[in-house]
Protein backbone atom coordinates (compact mmCIF):
# COMPACT_ATOMS: atom_id res chain seq x y z
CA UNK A 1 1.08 32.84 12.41
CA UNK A 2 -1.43 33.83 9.70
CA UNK A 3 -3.16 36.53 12.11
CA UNK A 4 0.29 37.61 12.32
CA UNK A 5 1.51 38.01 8.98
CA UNK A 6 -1.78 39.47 7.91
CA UNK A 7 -1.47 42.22 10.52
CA UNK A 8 1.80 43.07 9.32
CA UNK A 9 0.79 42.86 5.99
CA UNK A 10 -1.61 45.40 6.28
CA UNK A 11 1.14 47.76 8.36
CA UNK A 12 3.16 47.82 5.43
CA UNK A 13 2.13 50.65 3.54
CA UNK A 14 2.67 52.85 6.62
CA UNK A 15 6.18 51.27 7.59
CA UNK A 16 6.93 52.38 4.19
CA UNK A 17 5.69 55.60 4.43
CA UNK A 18 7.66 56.53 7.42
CA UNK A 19 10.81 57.86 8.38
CA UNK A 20 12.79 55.41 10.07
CA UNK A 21 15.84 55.84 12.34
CA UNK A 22 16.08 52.22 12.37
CA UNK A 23 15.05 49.27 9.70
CA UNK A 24 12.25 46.74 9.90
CA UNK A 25 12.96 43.58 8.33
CA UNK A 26 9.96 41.11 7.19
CA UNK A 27 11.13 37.99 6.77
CA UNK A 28 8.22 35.61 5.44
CA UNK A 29 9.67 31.97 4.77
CA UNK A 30 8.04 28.54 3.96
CA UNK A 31 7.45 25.08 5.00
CA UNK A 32 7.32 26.00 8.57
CA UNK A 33 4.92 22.79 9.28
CA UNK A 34 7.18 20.30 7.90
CA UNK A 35 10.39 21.14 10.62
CA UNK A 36 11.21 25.03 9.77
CA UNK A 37 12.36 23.63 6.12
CA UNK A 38 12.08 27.36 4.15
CA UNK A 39 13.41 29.31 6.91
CA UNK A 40 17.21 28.39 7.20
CA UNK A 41 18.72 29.75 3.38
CA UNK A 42 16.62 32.97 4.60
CA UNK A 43 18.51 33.14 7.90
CA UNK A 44 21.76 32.04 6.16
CA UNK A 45 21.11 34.92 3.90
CA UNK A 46 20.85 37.50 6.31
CA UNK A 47 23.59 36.68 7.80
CA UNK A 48 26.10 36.61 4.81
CA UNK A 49 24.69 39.80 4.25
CA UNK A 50 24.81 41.43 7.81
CA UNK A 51 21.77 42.36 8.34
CA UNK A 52 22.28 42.02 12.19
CA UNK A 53 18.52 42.71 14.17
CA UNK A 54 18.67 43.61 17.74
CA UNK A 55 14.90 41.93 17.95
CA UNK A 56 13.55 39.56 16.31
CA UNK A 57 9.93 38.61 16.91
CA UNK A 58 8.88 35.27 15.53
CA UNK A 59 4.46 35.94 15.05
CA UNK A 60 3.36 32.37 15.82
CA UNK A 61 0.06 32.64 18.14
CA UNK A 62 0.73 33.40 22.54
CA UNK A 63 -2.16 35.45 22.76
CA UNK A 64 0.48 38.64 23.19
CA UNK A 65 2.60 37.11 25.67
CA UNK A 66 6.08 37.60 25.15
CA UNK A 67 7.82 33.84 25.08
CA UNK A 68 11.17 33.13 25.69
CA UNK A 69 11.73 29.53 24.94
CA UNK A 70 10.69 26.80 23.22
CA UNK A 71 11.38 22.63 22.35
CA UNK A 72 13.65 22.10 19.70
CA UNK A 73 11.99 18.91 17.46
CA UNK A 74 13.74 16.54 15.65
CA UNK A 75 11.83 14.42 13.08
CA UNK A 76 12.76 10.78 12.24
CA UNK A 77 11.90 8.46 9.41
CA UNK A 78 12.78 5.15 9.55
CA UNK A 79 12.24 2.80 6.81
CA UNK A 80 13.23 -1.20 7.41
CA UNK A 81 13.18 -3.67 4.65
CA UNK A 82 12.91 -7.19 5.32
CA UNK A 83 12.27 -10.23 3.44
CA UNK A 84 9.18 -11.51 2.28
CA UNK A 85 7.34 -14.55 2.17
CA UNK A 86 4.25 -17.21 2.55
CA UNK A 87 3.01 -16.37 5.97
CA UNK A 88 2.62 -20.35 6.30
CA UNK A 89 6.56 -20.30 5.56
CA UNK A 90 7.41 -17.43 8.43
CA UNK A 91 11.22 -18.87 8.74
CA UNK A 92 11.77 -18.08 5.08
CA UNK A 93 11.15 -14.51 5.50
CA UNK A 94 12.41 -11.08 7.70
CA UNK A 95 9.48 -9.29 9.30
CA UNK A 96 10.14 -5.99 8.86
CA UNK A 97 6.86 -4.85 10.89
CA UNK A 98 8.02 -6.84 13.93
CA UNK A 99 11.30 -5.22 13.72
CA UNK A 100 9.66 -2.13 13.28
CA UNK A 101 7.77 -2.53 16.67
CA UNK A 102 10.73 -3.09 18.85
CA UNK A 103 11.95 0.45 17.72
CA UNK A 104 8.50 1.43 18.72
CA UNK A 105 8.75 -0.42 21.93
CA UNK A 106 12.46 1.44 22.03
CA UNK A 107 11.13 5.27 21.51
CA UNK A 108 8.82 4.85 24.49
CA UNK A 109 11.44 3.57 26.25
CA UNK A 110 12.96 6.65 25.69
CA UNK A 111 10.10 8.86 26.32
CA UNK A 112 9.14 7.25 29.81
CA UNK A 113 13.13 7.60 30.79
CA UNK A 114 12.72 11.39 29.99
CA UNK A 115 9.49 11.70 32.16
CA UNK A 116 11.08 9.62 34.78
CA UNK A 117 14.26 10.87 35.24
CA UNK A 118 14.31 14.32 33.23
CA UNK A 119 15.92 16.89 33.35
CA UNK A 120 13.31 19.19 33.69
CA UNK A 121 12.36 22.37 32.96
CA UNK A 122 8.97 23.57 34.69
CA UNK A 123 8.34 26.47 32.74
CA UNK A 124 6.81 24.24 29.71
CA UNK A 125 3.67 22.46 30.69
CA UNK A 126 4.97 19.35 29.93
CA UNK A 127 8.20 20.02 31.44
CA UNK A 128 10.41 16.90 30.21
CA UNK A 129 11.70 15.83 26.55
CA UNK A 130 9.10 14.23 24.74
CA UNK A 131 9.21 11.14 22.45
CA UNK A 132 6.12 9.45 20.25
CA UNK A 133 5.96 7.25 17.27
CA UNK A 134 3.20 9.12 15.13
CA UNK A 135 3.32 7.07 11.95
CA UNK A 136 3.35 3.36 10.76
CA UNK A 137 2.54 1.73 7.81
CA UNK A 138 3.52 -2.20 6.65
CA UNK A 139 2.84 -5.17 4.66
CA UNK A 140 0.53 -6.16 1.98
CA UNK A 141 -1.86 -8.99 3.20
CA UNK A 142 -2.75 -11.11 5.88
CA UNK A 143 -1.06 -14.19 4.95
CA UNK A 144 2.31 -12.44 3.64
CA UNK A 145 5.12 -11.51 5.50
CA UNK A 146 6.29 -7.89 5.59
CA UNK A 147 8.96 -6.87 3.67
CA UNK A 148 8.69 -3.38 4.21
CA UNK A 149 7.65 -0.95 7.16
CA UNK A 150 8.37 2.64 7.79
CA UNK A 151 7.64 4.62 10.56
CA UNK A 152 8.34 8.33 11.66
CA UNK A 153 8.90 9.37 14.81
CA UNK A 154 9.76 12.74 16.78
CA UNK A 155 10.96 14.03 19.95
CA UNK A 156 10.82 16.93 21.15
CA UNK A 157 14.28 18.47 23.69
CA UNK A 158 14.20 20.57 26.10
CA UNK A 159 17.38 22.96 26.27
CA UNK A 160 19.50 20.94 28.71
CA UNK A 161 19.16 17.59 26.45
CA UNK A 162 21.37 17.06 23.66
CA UNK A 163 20.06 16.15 20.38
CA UNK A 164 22.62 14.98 18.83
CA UNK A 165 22.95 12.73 21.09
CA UNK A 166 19.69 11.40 21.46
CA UNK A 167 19.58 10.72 17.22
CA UNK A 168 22.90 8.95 18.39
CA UNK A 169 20.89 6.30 20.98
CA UNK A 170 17.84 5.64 17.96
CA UNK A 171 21.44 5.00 15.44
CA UNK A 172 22.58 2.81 17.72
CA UNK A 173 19.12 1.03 18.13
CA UNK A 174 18.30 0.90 14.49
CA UNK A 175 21.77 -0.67 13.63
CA UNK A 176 20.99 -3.33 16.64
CA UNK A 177 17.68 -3.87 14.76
CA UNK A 178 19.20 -4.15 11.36
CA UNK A 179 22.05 -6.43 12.29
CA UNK A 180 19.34 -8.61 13.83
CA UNK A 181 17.49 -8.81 10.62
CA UNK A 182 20.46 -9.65 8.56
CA UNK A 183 21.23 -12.70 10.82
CA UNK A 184 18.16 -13.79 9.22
CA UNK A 185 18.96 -12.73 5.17
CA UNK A 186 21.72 -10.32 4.38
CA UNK A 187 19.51 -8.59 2.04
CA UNK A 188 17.42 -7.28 5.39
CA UNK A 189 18.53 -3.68 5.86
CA UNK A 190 17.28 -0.44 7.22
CA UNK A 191 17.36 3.16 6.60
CA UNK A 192 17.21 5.94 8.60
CA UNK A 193 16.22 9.88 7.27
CA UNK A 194 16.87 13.14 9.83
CA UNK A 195 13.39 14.48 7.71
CA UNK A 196 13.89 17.53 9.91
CA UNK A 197 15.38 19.36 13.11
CA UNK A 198 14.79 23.09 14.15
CA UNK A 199 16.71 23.72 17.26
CA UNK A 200 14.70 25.15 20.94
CA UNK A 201 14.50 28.53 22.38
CA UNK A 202 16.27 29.81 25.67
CA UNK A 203 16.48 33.52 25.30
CA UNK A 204 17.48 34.90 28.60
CA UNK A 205 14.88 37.24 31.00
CA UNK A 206 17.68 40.12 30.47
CA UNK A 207 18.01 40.23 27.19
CA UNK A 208 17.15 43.43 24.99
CA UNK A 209 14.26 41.80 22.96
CA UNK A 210 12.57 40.67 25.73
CA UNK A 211 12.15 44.17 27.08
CA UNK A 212 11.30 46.09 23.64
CA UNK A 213 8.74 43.30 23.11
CA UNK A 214 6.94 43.83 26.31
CA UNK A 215 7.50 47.69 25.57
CA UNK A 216 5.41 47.28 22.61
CA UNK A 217 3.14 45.92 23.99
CA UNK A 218 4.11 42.31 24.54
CA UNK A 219 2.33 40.57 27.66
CA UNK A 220 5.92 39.75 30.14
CA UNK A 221 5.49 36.05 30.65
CA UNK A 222 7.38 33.28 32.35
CA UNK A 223 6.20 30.39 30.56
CA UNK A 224 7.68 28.33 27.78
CA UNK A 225 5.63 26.41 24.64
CA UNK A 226 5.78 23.17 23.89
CA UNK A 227 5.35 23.39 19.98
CA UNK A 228 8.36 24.41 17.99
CA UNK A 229 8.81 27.38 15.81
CA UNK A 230 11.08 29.16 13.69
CA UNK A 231 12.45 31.40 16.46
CA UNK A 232 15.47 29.08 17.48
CA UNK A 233 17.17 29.08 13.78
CA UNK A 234 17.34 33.08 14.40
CA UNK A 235 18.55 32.64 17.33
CA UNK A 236 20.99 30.37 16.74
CA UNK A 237 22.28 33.07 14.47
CA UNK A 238 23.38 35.43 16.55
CA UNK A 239 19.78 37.25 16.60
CA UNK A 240 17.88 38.16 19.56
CA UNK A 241 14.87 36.19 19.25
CA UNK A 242 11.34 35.36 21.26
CA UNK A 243 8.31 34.40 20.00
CA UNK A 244 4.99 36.79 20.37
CA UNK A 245 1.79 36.93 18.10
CA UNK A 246 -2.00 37.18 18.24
CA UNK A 247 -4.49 34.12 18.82
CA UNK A 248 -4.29 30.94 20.88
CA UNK A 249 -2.56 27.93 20.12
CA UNK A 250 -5.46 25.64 20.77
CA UNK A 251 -7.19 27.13 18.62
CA UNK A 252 -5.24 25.99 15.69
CA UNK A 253 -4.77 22.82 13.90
CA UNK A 254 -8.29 21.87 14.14
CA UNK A 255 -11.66 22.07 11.50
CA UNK A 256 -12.81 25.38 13.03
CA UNK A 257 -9.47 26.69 13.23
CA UNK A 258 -10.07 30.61 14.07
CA UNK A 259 -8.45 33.78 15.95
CA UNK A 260 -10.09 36.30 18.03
CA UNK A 261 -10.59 39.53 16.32
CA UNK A 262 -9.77 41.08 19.48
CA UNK A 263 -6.43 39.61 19.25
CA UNK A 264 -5.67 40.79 15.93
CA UNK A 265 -6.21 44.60 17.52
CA UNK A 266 -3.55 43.98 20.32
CA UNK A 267 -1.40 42.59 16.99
CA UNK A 268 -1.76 46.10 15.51
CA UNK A 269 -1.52 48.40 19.38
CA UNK A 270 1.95 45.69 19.36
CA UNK A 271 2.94 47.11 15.72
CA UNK A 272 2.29 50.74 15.71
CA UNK A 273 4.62 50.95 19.45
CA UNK A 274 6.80 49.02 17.41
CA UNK A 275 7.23 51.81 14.72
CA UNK A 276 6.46 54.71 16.83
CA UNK A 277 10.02 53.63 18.47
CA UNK A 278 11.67 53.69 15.36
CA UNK A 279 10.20 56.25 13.59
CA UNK A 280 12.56 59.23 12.69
């Protein structure tokens, strides 16, 4: 997305410059790492105030190719709280961390029920809903039983799985979990935190933006991405939306991080058809 913005960036001065028969919005948000968390009041915004895009292009990096769709994610954090005690004593105490791993053992569960049975959608390369624990952390010492554990965990939905009711299967799991702890001690308990959830893209083959993307310059493509982006808060607004911006994926998130300068020029053949369409 940085190639992106940067390109556009440096457009501005001529989209200001020029005569325009029709407006072009920038909308730069926040927080997009953390689960699309700066994004909504923006879209919330532009829709109490009716500004009503027939395209909206969402930069994040497809080497050109105009995408259609992506995963929605939905981020857990689930924090259990046991009882501790002497690890010589084990009765006297909850175990939050072994409580914490039959969740664990229950998201995978999950995750090979997806890849077993679907549904599926073969335009994503991994063409199922995906579930992983990603982070753990519990108890103090060796000899002590933990009181506390918390662990996150995320799946990501294809568009014919409903998330709502997927949280609804780790709620009922985490309430099993916590009503086994209190067996042991009422003061057991356990917590669970929606830290984030950006809904998926399915914008159709026939709609508008999908042809004035590819018009600009966009590369037509059939494929969907497995990462998440802003794209399906705009869309869920009413806004035509796919997702279409310089630079390769795997090339981010890692040390050497980079884009190609050749995509960057695409980025800017992809803006100026872009204004030249609008221009007065």
């Amino acid at each position: 997305m940085k190639g992106f913005v940067g390109t556009v960036l440096a457009k501005l001065p001529e989209f200001v410059a020029t005569d325009l028969r029709e407006p072009i919005h920038i909308a730069l948000s926040y927080d997009e790492e953390v689960g699309c968390a700066g994004v909504g009041s923006l879209v919330e915004h532009m829709v109490r105030t009716g500004i009503a895009p027939r395209a909206c292009i969402v930069g994040e990096p497809t080497t050109m190719e105009v995408v259609r769709g992506h995963k929605a994610i939905t981020l857990l954090r689930v924090s259990l709280h046991g009882v501790a005690s002497h690890s010589s004593l084990t009765p006297n105490g909850v175990n939050a961390v072994e409580y914490a791993a039959e969740l664990v053992r229950f998201a995978r569960a999950i995750a090979d029920q997806f890849r077993v049975d679907g549904p599926y959608d073969e335009a994503y390369e991994v063409p199922f809903t995906t579930a992983s624990v990603n982070q753990i952390a519990g108890g103090i010492a060796v000899n002590t039983v933990p009181a506390d554990c918390t662990l996150s965990l995320e799946f990501r939905s294809i568009g014919a799985v409903d998330v709502a009711a997927t949280v609804d299967l780790f709620r009922a799991e985490i309430a099993r979990i916590e009503t086994a702890m209190k067996a042991e001690n009422p003061a057991a308990s356990v917590e669970l935190e929606i830290v984030a959830s950006a809904p998926g893209l399915d914008t159709p083959r026939s709609a508008g933006v999908v042809d004035a993307a590819a018009g600009w310059g966009g590369i037509p493509s059939n494929t969907k991405v497995t990462y998440a982006t802003e794209a399906g808060l705009f869309q869920a607004a009413g806004i035509p939306t796919v997702v279409c911006g310089p630079g390769d994926m795997t090339q981010g998130h890692a040390p050497d991080e980079f884009i190609a300068l050749e995509q960057l020029a695409l980025c800017e053949v992809f803006l100026d058809e872009l204004l030249a369409e609008v221009r007065s």
